[in-house]
C-alpha atoms as a PDB file:
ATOM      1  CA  UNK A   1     -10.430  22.654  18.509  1.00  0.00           C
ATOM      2  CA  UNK A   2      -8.789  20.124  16.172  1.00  0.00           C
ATOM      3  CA  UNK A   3      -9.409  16.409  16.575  1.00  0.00           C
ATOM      4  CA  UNK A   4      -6.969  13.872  15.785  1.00  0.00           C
ATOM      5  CA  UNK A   5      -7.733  11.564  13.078  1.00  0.00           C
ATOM      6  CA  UNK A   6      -6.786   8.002  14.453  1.00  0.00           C
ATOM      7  CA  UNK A   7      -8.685   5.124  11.964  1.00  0.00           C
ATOM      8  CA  UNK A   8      -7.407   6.844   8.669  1.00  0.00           C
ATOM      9  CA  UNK A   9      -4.134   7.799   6.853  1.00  0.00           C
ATOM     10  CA  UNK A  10      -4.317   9.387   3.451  1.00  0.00           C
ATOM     11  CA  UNK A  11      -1.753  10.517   1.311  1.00  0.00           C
ATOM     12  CA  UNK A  12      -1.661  12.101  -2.098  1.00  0.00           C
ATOM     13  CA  UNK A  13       1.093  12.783  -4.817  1.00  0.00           C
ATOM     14  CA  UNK A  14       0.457  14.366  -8.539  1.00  0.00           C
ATOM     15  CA  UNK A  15       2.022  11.637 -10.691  1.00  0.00           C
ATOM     16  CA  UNK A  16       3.533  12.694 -14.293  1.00  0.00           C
ATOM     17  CA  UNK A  17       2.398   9.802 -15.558  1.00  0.00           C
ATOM     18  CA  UNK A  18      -0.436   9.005 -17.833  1.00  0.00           C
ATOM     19  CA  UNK A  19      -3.371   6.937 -15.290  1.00  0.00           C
ATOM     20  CA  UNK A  20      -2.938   3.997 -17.440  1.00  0.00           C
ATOM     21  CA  UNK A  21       0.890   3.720 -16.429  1.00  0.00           C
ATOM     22  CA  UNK A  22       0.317   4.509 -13.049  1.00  0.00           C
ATOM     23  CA  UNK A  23      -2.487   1.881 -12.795  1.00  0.00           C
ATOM     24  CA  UNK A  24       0.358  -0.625 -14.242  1.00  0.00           C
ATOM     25  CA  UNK A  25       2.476   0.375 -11.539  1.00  0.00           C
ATOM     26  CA  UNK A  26       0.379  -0.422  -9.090  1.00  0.00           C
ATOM     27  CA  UNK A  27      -1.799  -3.200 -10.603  1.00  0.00           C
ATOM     28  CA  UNK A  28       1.301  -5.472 -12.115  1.00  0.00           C
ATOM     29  CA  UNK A  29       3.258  -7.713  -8.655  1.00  0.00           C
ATOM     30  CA  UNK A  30       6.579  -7.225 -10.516  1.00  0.00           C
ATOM     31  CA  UNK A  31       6.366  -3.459 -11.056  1.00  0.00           C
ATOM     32  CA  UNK A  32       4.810  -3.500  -7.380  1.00  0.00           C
ATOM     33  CA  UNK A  33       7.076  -5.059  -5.993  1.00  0.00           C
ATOM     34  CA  UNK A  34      10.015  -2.791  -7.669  1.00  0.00           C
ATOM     35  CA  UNK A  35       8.606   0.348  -5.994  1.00  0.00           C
ATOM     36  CA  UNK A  36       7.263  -0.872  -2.507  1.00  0.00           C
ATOM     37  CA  UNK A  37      10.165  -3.337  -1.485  1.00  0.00           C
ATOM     38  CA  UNK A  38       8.498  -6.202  -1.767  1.00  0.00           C
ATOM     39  CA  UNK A  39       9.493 -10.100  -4.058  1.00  0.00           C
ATOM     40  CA  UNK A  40       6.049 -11.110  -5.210  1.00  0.00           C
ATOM     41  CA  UNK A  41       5.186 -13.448  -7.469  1.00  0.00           C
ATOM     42  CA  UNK A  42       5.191 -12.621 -11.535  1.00  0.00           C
ATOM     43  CA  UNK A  43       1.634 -11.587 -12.982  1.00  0.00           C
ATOM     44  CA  UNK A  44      -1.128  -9.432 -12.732  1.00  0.00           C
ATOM     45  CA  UNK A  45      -3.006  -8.951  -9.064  1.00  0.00           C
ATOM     46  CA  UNK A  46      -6.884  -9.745  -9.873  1.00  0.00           C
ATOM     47  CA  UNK A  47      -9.491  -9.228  -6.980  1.00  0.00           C
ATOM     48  CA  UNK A  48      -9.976 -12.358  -4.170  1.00  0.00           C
ATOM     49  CA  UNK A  49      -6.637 -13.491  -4.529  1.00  0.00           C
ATOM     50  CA  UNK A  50      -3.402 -13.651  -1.665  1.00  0.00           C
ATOM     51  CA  UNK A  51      -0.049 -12.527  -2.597  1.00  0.00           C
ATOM     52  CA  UNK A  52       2.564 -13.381  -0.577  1.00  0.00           C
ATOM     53  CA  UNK A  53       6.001 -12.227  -0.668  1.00  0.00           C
ATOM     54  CA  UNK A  54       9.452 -11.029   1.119  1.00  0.00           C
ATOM     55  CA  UNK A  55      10.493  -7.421   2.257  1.00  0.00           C
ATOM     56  CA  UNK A  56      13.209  -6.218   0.404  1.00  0.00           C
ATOM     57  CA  UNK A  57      13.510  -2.916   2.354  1.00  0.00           C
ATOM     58  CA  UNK A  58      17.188  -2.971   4.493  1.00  0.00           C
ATOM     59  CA  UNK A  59      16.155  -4.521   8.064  1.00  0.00           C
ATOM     60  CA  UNK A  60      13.154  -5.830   7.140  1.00  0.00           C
ATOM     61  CA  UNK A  61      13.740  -8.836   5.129  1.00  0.00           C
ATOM     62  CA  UNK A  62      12.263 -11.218   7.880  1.00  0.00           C
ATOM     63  CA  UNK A  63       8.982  -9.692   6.996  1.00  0.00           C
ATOM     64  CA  UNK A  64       6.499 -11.233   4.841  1.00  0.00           C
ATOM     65  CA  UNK A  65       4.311  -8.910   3.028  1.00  0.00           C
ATOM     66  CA  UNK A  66       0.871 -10.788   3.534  1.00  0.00           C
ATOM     67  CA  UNK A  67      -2.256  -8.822   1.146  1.00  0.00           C
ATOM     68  CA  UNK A  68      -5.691 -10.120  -0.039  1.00  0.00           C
ATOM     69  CA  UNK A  69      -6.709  -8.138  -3.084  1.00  0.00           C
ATOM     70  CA  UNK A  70     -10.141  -6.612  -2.382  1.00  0.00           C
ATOM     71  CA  UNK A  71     -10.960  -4.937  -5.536  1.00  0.00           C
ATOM     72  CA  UNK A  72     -10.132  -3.570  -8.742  1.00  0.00           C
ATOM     73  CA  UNK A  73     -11.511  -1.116 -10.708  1.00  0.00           C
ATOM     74  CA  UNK A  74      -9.211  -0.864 -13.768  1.00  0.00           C
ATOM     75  CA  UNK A  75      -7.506   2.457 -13.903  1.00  0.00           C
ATOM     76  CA  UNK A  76      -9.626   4.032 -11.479  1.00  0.00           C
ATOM     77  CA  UNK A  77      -9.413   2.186  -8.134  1.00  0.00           C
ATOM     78  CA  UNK A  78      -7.436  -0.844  -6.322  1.00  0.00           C
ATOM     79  CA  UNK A  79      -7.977  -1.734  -2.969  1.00  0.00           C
ATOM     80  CA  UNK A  80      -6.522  -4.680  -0.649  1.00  0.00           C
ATOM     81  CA  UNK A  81      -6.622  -5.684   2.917  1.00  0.00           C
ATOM     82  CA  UNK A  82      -3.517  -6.688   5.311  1.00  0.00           C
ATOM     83  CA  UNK A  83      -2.211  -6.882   8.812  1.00  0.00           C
ATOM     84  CA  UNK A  84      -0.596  -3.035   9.365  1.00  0.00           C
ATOM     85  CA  UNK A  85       2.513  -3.233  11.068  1.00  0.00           C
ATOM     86  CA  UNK A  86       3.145  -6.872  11.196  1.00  0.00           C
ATOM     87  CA  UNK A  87       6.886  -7.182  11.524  1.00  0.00           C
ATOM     88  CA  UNK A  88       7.555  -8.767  14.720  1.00  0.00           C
ATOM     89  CA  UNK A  89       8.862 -12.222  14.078  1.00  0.00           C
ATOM     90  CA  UNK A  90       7.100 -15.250  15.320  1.00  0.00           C
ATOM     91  CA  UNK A  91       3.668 -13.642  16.027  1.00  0.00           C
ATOM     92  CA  UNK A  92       0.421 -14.486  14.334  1.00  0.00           C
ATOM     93  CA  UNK A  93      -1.282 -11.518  13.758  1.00  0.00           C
ATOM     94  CA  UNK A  94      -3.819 -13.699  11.447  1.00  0.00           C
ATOM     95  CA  UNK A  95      -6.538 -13.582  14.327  1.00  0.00           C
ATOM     96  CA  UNK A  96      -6.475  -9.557  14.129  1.00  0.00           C
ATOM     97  CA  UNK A  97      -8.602  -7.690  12.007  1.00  0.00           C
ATOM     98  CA  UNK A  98      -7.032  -6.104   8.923  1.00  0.00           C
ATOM     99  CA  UNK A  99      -7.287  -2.715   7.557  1.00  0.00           C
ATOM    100  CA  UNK A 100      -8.166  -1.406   3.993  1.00  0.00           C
ATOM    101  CA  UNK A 101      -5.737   0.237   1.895  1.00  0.00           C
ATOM    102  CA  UNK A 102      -7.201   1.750  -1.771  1.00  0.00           C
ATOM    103  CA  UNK A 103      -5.100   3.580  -4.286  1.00  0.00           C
ATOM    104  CA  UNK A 104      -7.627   5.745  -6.622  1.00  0.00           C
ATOM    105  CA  UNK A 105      -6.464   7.190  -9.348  1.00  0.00           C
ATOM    106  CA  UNK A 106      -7.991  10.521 -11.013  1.00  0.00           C
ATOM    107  CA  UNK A 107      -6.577  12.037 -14.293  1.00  0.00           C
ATOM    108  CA  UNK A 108      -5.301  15.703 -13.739  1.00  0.00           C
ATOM    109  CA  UNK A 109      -3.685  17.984 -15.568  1.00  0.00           C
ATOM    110  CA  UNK A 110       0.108  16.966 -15.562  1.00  0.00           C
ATOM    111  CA  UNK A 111      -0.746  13.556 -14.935  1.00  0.00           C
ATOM    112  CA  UNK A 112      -2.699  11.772 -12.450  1.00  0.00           C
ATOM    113  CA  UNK A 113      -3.454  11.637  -9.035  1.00  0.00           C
ATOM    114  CA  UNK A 114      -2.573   9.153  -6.679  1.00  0.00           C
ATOM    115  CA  UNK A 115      -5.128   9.037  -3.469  1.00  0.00           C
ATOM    116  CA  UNK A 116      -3.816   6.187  -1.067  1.00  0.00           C
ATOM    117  CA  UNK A 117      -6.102   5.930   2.019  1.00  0.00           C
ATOM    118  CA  UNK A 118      -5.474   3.201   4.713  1.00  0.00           C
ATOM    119  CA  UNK A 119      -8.830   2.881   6.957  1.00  0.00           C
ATOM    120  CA  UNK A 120      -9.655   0.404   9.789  1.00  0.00           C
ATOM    121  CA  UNK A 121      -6.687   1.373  12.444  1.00  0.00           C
ATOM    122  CA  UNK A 122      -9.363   1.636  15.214  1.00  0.00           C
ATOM    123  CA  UNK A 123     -10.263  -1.711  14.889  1.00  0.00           C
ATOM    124  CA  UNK A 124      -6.471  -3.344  15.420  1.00  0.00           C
ATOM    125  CA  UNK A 125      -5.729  -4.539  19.048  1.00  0.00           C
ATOM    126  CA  UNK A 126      -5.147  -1.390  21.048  1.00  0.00           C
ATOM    127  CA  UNK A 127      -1.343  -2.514  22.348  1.00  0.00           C
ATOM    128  CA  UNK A 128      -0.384  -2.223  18.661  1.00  0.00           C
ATOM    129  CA  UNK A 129      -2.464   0.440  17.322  1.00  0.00           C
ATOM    130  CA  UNK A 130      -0.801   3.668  17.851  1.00  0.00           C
ATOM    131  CA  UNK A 131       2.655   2.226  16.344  1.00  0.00           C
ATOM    132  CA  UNK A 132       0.816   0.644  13.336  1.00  0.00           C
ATOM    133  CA  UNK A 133      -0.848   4.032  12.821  1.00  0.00           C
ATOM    134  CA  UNK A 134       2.548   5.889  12.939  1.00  0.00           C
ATOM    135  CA  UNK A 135       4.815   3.276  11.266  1.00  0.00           C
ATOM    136  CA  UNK A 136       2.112   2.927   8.415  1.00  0.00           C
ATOM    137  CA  UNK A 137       1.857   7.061   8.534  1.00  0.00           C
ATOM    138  CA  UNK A 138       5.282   7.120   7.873  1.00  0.00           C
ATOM    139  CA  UNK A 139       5.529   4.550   5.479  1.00  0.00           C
ATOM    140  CA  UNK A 140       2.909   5.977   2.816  1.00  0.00           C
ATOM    141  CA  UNK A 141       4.935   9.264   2.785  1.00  0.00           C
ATOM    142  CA  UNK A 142       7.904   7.182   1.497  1.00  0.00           C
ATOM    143  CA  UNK A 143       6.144   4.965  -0.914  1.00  0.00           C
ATOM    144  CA  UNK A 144       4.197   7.880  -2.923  1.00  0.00           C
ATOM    145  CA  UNK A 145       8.026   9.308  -3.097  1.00  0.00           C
ATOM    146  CA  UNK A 146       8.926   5.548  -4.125  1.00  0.00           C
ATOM    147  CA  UNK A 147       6.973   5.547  -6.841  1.00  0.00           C
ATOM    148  CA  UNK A 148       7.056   8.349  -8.062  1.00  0.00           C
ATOM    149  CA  UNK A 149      10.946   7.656  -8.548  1.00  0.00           C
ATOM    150  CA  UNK A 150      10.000   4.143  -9.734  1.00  0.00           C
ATOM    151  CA  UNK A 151       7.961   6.257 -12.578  1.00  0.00           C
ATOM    152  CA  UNK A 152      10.436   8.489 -13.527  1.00  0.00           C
ATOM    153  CA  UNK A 153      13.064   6.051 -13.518  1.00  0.00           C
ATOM    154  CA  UNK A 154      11.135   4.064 -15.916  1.00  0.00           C
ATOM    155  CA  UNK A 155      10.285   6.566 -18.855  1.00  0.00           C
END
């Protein structure tokens, strides 16, 4: 019998990249925002702080991407909370309970690996839930390919 794993999406991708480069990638808004669609702000994320910016991504430009930087473990772990799913336009989903997305990072032969693990789904309203799940599900697939593009575009 197989259960169905509903609070927690994780998604990995070996990175031919050195750690410290990936960590940049992630770590830096500007190369961020290259690779995930998103205009932030110029500088370096650092932990407690809210970074606000546009969607870039084709049909989603009325979205604001909304995160509060959790953690940071330099070139090991990053970690930030947001609203999944919050596209509609003209709702407040700032009452809602966020979920928790961390990137690790582990050196590997070839490169490093990227864990990213979004956690906390059960907790979002349940009218919403299943399509943040999916959306999100789908989403992380395209990013790890986004940056890994993002990485080999930049050597």
């Amino acid at each position: 019998m197989s259960t169905q794993v509903t609070d927690r999406i994780e998604k990995q991708i070996l990175l031919h990249a050195p750690r410290s480069r990936v960590w940049r990638a992630i770590t830096e808004s500007r190369e961020f925002g290259e690779w995930f669609g998103v205009k932030l702000p110029a500088g370096q994320f650092a932990p407690g702080a809210r970074v606000q910016g546009p969607l870039t991504h084709k049909g989603y430009e009325h979205v604001t991407l909304d995160v509060t930087i959790e953690a940071m473990e330099p070139e090991r772990r990053f970690a930030l909370r947001w609203h999944p799913y919050a596209i509609q336009p003209g709702v407040d989903y700032s009452s809602e309970p966020t979920t928790l997305v961390e990137f690790t990072l582990d050196e590997v032969a070839g490169g490093t690996k990227l864990t990213i693990v979004e956690s906390g789904f059960d907790r979002i309203p349940l009218a919403r839930r299943a399509s943040a799940f999916e959306s999100n599900e789908r989403g992380w697939a395209q990013q790890l390919l986004a940056i890994e593009r993002y990485l080999v575009a930049a050597k």
